[in-house]
N, C-alpha and C. Protein backbone atom coordinates (compact mmCIF):
# COMPACT_ATOMS: atom_id res chain seq x y z
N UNK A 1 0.82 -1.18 0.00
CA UNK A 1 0.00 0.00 0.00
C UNK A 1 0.87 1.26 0.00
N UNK A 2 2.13 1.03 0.84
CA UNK A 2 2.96 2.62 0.84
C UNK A 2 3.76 2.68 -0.62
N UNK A 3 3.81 1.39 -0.88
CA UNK A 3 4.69 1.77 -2.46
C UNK A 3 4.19 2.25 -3.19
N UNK A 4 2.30 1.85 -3.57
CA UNK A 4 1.12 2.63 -4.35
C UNK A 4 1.54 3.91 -4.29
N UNK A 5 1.32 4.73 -2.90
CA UNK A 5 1.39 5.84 -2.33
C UNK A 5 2.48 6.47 -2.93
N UNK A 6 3.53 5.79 -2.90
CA UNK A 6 4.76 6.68 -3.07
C UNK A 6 5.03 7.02 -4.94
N UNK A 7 4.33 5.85 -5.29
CA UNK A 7 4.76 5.58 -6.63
C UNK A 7 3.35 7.44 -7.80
N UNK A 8 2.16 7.31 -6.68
CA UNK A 8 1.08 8.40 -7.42
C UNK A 8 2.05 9.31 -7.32
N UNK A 9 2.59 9.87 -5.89
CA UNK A 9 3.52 10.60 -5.55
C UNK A 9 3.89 11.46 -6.34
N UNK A 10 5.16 10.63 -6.92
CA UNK A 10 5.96 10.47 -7.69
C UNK A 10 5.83 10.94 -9.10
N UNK A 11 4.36 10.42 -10.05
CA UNK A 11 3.85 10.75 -10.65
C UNK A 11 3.59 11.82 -10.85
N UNK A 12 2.72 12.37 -9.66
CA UNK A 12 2.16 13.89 -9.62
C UNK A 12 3.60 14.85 -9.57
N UNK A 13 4.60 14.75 -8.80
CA UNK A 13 5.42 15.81 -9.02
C UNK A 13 6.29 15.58 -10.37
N UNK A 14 6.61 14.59 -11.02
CA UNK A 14 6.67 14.32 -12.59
C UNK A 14 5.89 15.39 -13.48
N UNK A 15 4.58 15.63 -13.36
CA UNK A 15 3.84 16.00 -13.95
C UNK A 15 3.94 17.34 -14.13
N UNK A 16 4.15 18.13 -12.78
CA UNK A 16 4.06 19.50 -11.91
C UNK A 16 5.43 19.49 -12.59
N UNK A 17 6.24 19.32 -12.41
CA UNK A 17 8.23 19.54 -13.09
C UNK A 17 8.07 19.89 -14.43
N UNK A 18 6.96 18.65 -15.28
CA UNK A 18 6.86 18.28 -16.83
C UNK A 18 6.11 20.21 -17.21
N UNK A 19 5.34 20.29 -16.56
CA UNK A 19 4.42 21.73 -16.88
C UNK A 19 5.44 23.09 -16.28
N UNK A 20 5.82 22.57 -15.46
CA UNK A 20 6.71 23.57 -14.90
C UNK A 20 7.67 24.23 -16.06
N UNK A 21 8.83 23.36 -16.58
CA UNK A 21 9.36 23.08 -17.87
C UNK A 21 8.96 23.68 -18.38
N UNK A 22 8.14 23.35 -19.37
CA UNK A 22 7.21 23.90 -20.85
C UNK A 22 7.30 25.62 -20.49
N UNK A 23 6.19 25.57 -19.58
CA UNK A 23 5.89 27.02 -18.76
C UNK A 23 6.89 27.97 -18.89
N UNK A 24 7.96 27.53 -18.12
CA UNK A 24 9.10 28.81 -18.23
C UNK A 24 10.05 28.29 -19.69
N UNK A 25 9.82 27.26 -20.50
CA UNK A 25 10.41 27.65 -21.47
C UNK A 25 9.74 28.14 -22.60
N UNK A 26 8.61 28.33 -22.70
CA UNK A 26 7.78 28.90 -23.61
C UNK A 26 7.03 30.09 -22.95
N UNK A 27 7.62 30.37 -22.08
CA UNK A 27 6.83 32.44 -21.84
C UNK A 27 7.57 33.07 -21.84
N UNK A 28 7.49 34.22 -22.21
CA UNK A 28 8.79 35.31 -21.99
C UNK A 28 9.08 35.98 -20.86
N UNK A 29 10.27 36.19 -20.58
CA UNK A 29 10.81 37.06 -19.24
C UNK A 29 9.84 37.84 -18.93
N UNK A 30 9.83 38.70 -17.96
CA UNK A 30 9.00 40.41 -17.55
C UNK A 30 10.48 41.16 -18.13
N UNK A 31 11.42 40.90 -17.66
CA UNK A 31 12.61 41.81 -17.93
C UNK A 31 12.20 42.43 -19.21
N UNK A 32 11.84 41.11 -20.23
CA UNK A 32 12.07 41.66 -21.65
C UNK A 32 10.62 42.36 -22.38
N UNK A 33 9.85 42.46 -21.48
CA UNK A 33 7.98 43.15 -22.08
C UNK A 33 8.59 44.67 -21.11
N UNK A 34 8.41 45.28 -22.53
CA UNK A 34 8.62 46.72 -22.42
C UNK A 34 7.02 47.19 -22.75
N UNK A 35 5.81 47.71 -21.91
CA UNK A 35 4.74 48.25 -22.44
C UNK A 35 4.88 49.48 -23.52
N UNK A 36 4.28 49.33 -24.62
CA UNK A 36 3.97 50.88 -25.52
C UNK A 36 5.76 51.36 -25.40
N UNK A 37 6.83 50.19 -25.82
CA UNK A 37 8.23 50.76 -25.99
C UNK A 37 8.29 50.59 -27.94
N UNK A 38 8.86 51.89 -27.90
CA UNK A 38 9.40 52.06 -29.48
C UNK A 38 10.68 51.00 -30.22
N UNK A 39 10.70 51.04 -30.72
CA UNK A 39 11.43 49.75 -31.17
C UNK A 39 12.98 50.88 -31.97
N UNK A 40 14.22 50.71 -31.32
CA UNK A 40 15.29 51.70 -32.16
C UNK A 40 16.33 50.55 -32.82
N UNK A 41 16.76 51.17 -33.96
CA UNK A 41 16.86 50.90 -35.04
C UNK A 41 18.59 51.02 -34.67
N UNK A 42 19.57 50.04 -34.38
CA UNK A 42 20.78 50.73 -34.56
C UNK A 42 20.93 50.62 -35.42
N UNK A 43 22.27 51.63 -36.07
CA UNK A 43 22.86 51.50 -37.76
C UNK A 43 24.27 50.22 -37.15
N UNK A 44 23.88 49.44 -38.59
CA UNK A 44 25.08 48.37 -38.28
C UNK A 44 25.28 48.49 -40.12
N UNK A 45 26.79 47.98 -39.67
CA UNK A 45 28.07 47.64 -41.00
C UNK A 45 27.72 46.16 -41.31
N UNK A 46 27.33 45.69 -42.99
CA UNK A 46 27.20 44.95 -43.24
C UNK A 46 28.74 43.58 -42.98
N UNK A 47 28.40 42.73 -43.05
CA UNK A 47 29.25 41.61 -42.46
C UNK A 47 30.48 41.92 -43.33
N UNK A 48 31.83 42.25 -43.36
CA UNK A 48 33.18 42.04 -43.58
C UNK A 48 33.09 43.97 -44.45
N UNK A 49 32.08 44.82 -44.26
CA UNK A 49 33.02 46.07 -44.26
C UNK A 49 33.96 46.77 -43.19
N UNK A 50 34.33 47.96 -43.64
CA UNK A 50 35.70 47.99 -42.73
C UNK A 50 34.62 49.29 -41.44
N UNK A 51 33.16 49.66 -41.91
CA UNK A 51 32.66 50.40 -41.19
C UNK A 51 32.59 49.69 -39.68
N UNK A 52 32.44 50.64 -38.45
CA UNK A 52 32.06 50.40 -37.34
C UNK A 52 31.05 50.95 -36.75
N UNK A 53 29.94 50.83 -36.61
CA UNK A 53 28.70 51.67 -35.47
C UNK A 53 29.39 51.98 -34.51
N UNK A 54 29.22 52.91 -34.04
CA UNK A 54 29.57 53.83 -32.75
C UNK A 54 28.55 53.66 -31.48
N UNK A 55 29.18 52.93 -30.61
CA UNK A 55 28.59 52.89 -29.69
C UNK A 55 27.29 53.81 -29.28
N UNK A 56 25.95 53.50 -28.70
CA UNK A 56 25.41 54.43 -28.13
C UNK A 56 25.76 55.13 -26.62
N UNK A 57 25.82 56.41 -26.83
CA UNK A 57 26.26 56.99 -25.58
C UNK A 57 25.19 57.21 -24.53
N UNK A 58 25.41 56.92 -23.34
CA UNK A 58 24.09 57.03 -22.09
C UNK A 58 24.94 58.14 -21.19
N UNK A 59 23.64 59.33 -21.18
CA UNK A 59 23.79 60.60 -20.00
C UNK A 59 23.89 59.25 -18.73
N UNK A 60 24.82 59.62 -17.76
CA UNK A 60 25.12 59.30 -16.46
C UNK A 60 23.72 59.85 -15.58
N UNK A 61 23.30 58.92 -14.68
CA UNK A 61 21.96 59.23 -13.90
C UNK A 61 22.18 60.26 -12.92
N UNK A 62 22.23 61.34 -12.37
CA UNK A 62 22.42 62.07 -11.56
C UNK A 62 21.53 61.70 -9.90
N UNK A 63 22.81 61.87 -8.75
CA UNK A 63 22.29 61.19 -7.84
C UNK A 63 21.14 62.09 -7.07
N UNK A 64 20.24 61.63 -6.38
CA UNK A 64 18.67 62.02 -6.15
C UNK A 64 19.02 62.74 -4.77
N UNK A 65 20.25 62.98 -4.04
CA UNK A 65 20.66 63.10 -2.94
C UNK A 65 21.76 64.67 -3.19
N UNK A 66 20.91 65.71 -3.53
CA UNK A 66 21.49 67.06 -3.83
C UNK A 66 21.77 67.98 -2.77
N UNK A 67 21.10 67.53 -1.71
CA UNK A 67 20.98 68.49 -0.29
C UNK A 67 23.01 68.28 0.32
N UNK A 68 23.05 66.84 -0.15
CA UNK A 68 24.44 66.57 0.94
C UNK A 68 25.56 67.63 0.36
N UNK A 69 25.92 68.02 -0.68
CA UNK A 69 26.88 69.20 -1.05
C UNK A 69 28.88 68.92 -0.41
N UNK A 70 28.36 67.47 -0.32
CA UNK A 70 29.79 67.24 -0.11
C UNK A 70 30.24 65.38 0.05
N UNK A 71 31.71 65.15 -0.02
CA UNK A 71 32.11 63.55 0.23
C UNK A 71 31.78 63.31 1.29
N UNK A 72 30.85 62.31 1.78
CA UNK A 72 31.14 61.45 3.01
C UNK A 72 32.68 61.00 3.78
N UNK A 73 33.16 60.87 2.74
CA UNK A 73 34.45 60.39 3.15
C UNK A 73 35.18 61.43 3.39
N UNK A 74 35.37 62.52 3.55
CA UNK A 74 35.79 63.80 4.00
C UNK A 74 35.75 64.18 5.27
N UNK A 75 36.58 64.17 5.78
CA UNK A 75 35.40 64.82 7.31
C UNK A 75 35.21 66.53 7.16
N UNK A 76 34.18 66.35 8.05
CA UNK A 76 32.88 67.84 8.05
C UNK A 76 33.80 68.83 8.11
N UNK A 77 35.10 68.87 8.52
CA UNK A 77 35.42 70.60 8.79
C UNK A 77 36.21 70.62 7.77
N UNK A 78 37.03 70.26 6.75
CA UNK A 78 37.88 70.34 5.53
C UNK A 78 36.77 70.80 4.37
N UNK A 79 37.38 72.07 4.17
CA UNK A 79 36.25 72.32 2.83
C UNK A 79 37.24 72.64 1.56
N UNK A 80 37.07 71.38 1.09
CA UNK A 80 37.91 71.41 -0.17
C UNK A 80 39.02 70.53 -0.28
N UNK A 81 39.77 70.28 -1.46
CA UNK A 81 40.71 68.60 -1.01
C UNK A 81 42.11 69.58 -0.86
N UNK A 82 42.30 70.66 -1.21
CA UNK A 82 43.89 71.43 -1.00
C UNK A 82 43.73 72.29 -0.28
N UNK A 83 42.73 72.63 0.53
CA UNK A 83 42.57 73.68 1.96
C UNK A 83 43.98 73.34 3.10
N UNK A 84 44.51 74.79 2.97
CA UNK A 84 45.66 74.30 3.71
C UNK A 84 47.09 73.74 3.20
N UNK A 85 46.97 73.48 2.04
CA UNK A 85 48.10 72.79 1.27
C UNK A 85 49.14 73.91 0.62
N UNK A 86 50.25 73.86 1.20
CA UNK A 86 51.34 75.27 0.20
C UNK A 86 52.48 74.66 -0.47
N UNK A 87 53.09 74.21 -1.74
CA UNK A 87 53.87 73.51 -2.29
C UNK A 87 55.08 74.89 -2.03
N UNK A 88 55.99 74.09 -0.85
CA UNK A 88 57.72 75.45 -1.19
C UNK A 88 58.23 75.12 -2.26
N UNK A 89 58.00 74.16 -2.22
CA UNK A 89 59.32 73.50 -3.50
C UNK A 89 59.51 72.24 -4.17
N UNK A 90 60.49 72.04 -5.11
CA UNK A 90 60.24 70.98 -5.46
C UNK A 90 61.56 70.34 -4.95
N UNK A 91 62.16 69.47 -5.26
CA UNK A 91 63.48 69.01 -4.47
C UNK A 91 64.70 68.13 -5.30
N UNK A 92 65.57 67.77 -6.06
CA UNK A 92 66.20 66.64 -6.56
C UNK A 92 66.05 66.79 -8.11
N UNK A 93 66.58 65.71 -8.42
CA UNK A 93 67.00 65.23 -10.27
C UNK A 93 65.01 64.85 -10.39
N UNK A 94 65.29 64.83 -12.52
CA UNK A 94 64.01 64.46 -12.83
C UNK A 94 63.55 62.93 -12.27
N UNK A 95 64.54 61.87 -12.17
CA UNK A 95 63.17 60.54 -12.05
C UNK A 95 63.26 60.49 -10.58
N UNK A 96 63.57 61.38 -9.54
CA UNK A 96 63.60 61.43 -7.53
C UNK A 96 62.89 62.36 -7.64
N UNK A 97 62.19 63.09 -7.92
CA UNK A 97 61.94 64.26 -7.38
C UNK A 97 61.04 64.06 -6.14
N UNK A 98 61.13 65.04 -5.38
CA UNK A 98 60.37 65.05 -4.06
C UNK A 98 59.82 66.74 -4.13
N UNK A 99 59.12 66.92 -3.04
CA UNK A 99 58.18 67.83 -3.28
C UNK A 99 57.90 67.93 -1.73
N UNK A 100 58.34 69.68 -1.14
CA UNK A 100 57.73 70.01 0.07
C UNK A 100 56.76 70.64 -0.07
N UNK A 101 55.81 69.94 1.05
CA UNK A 101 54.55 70.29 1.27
C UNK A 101 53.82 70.67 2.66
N UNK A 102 53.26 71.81 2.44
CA UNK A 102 54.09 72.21 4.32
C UNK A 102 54.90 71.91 5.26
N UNK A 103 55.84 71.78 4.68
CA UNK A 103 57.18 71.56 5.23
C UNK A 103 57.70 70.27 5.50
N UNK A 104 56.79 69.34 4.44
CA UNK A 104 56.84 67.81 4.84
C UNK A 104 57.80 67.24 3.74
N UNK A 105 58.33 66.71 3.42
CA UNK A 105 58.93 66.16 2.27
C UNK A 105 58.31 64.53 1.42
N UNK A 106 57.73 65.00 0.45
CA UNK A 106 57.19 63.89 0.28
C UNK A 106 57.40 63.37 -1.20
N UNK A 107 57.25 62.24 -1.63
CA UNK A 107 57.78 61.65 -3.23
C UNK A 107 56.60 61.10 -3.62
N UNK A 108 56.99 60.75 -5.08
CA UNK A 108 55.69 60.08 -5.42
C UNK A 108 54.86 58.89 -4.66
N UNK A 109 53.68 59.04 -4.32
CA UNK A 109 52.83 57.83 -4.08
C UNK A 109 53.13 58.07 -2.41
N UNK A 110 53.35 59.24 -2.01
CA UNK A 110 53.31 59.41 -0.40
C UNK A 110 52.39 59.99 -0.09
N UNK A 111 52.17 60.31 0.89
CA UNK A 111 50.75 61.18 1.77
C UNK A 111 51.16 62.08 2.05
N UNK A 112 50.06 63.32 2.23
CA UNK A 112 50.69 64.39 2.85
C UNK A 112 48.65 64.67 3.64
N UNK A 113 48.77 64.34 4.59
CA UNK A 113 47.44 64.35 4.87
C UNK A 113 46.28 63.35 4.91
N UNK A 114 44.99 63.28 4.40
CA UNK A 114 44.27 62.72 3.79
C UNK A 114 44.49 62.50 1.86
N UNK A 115 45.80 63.29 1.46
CA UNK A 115 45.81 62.92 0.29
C UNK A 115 46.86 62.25 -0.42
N UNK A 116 47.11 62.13 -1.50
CA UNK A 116 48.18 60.73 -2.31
C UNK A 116 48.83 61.78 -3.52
N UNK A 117 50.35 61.64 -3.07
CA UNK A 117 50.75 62.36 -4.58
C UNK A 117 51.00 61.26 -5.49
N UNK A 118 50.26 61.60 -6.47
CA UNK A 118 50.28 60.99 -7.51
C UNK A 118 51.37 61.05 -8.51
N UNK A 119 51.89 62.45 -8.56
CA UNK A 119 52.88 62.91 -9.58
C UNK A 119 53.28 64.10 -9.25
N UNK A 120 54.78 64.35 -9.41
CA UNK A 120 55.93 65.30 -8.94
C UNK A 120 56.37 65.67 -10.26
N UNK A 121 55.86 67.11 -10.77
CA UNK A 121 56.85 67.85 -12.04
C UNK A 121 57.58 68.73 -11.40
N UNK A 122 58.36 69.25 -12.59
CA UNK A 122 59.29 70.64 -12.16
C UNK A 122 58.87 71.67 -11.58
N UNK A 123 57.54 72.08 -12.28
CA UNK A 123 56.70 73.25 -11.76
C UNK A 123 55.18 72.95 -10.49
N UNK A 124 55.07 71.27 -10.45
CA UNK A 124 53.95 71.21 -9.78
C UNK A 124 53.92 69.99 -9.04
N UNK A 125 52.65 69.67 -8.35
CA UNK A 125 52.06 68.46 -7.78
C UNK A 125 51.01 67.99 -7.61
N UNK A 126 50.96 66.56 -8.46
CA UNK A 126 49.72 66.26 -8.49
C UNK A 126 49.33 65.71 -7.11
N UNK A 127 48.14 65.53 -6.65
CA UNK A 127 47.40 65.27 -5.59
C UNK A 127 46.30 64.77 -6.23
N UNK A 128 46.24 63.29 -5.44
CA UNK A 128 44.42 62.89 -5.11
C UNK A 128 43.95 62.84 -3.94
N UNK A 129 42.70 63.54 -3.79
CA UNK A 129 42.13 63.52 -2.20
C UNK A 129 41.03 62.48 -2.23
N UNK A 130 41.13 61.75 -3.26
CA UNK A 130 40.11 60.30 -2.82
C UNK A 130 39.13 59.98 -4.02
N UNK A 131 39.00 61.73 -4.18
CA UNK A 131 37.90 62.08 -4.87
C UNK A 131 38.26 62.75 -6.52
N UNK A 132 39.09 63.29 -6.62
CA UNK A 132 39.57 63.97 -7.87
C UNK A 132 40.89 64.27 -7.68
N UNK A 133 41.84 64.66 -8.21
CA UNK A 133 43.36 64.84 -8.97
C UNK A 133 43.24 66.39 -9.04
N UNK A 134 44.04 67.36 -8.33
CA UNK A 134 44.29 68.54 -8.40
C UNK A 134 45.68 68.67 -8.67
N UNK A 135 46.25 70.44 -8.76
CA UNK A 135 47.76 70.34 -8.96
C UNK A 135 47.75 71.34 -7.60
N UNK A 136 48.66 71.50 -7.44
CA UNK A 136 49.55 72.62 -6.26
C UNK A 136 50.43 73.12 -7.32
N UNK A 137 50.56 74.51 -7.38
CA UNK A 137 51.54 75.33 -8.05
C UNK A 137 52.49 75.84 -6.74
N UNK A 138 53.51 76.03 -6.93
CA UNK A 138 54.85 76.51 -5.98
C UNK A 138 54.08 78.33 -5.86
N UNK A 139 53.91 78.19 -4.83
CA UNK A 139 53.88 79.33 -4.10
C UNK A 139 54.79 80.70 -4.28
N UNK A 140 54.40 81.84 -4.58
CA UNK A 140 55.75 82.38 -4.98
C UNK A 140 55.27 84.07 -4.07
């Protein structure tokens, strides 16, 4: 009697799997039902010309959070990534150069603060504060 049992079972979820199947292989995604969407047309280069379509370009989404007016990662009393920053000088031959920075001496890929020099020229210094790449001009 329990083998009967086990064997309808068995059957029935056979059945439920068998429809299951079909089901999701014959309906279409939601992802892909766009309601009342226009249908665009890219331009494409027929197979072995030397043309290329140009990528389509997408505007960047602008974030919904306009009130904050500054990095999180900043702390609150620094306003600005070179507040405070005075380049005296630069220091050494072209591939050493070092670079004082309030009076700190620092080379490429050192800190001077919360920020990272990135790059030491004759006349300048690059800086990243986390957020963007500025220069310091020598103070004069």
């Amino acid at each position: 009697m329990n083998n009967k049992k086990q064997t309808i079972a068995l059957i029935v979820l056979g059945i439920g799997a068998l429809i299951s199947l079909i089901y999701g292989a014959t309906s279409v995604p939601r992802s892909k039902i766009i309601p009342s969407a226009k249908k665009i047309e890219l331009p494409t280069a027929p197979i072995g010309s030397q043309e290329v379509s140009a990528p389509v370009k997408r505007r960047a989404r602008s974030s919904s959070f306009k009130t904050w007016n500054r990095s999180p990662f900043i702390p609150k009393g620094v306003k600005g990534s070179s507040s405070g920053l005075v380049l005296s000088g630069i220091l050494g031959s072209a591939p050493n150069l070092k670079a004082m920075i309030n009076g700190e001496v620092v080379g490429k890929g050192g800190r001077i603060g919360s920020n990272t020099v990135v790059d030491i020229t004759t006349d300048g210094v690059i800086l990243n504060d986390g957020i963007k790449e500025f220069t310091l001009k020598i103070e004069q």
